[in-house]
C-alpha atoms as a PDB file:
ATOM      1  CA  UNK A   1     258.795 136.608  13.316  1.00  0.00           C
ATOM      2  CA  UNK A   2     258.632 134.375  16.335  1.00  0.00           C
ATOM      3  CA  UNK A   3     261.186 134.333  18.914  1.00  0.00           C
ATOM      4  CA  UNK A   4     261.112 131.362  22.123  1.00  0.00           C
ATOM      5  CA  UNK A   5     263.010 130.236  24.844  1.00  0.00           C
ATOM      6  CA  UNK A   6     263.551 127.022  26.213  1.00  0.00           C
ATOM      7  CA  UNK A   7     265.154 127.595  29.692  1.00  0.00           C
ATOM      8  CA  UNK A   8     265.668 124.111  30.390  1.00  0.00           C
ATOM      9  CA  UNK A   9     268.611 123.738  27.504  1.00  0.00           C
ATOM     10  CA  UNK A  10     269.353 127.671  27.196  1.00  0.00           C
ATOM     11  CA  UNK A  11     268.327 127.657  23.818  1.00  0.00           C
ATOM     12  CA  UNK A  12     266.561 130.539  21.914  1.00  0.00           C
ATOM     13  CA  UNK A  13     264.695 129.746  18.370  1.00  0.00           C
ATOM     14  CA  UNK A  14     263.975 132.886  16.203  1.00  0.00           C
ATOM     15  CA  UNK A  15     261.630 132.137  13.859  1.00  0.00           C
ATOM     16  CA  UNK A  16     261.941 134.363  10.272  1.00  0.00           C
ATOM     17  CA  UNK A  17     259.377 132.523   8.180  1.00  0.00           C
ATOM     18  CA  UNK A  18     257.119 129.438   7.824  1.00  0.00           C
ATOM     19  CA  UNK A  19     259.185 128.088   4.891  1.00  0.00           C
ATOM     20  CA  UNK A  20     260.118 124.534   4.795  1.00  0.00           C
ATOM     21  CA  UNK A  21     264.058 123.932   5.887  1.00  0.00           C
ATOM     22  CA  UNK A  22     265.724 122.866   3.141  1.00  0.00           C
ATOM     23  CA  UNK A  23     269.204 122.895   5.150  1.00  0.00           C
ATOM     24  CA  UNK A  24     270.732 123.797   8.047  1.00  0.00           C
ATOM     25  CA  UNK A  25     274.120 125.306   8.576  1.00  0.00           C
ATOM     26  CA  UNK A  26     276.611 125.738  11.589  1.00  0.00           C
ATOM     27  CA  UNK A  27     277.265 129.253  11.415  1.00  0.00           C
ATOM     28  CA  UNK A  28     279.919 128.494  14.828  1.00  0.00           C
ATOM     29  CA  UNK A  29     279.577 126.135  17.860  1.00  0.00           C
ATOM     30  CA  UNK A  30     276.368 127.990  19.257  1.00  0.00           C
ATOM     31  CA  UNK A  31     274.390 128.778  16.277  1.00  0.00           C
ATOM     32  CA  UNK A  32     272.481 127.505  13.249  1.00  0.00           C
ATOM     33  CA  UNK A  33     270.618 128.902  10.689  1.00  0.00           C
ATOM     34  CA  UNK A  34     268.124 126.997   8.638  1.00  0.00           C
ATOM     35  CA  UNK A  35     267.559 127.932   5.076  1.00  0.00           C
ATOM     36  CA  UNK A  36     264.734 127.322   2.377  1.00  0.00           C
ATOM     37  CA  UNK A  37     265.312 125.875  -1.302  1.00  0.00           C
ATOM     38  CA  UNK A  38     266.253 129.583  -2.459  1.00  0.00           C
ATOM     39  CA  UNK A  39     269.021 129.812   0.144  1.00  0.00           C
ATOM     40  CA  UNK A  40     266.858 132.537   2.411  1.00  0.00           C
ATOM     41  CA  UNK A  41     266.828 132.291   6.032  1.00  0.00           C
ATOM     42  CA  UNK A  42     264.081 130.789   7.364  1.00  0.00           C
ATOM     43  CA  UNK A  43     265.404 129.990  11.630  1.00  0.00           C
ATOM     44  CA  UNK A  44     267.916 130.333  13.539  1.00  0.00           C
ATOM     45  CA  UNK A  45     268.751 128.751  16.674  1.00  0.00           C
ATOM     46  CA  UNK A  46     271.474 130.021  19.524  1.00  0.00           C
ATOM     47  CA  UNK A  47     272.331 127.345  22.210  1.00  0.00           C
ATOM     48  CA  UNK A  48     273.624 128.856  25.430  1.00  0.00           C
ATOM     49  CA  UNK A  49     272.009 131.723  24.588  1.00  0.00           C
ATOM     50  CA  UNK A  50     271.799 133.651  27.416  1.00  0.00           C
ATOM     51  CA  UNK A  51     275.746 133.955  27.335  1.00  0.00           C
ATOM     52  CA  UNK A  52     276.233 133.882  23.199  1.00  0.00           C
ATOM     53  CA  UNK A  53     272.711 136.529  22.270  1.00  0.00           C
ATOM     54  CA  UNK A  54     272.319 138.510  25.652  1.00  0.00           C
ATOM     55  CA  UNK A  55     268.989 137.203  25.811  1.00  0.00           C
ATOM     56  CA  UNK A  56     268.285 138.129  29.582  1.00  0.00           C
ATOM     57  CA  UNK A  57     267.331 141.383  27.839  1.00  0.00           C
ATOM     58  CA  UNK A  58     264.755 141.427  24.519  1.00  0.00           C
ATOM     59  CA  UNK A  59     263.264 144.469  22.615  1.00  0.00           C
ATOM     60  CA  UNK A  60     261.577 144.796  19.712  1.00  0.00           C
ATOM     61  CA  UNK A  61     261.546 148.449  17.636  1.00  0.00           C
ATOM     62  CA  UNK A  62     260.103 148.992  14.279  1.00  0.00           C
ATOM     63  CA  UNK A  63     261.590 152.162  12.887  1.00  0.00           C
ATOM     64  CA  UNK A  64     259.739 154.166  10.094  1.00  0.00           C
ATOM     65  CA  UNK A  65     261.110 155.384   7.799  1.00  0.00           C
ATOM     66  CA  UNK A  66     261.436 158.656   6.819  1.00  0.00           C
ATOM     67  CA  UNK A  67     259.903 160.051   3.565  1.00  0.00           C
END
């Protein structure tokens, strides 16, 4: 997964997979997801992002799982 941000529009791109977009829906004003053939996620892109995804703040945690 790749996340960036483009300061100049406010715009953050999170990157699930390197599949080719097959379509692209408005999920509400601020945010599109692009999908693959199969319907899977494959981007997703949040304009104004700051305000709409909290984004002056970014972790990352990978939690194992317990066995």
């Amino acid at each position: 997964m790749k996340v960036k941000y483009f300061s100049d529009t406010d715009t953050a791109h999170v990157e699930f997979t390197g599949k080719e977009v097959k379509e692209t829906k408005e999920i509400s004003e601020n945010v599109y997801v692009d999908l693959d053939k199969k319907g899977n996620l494959v981007n997703m892109t949040i304009e104004h992002a700051k305000e709409n995804a909290g984004l002056s703040e970014f972790s990352y945690q990978e939690v194992a799982v317990d066995r």
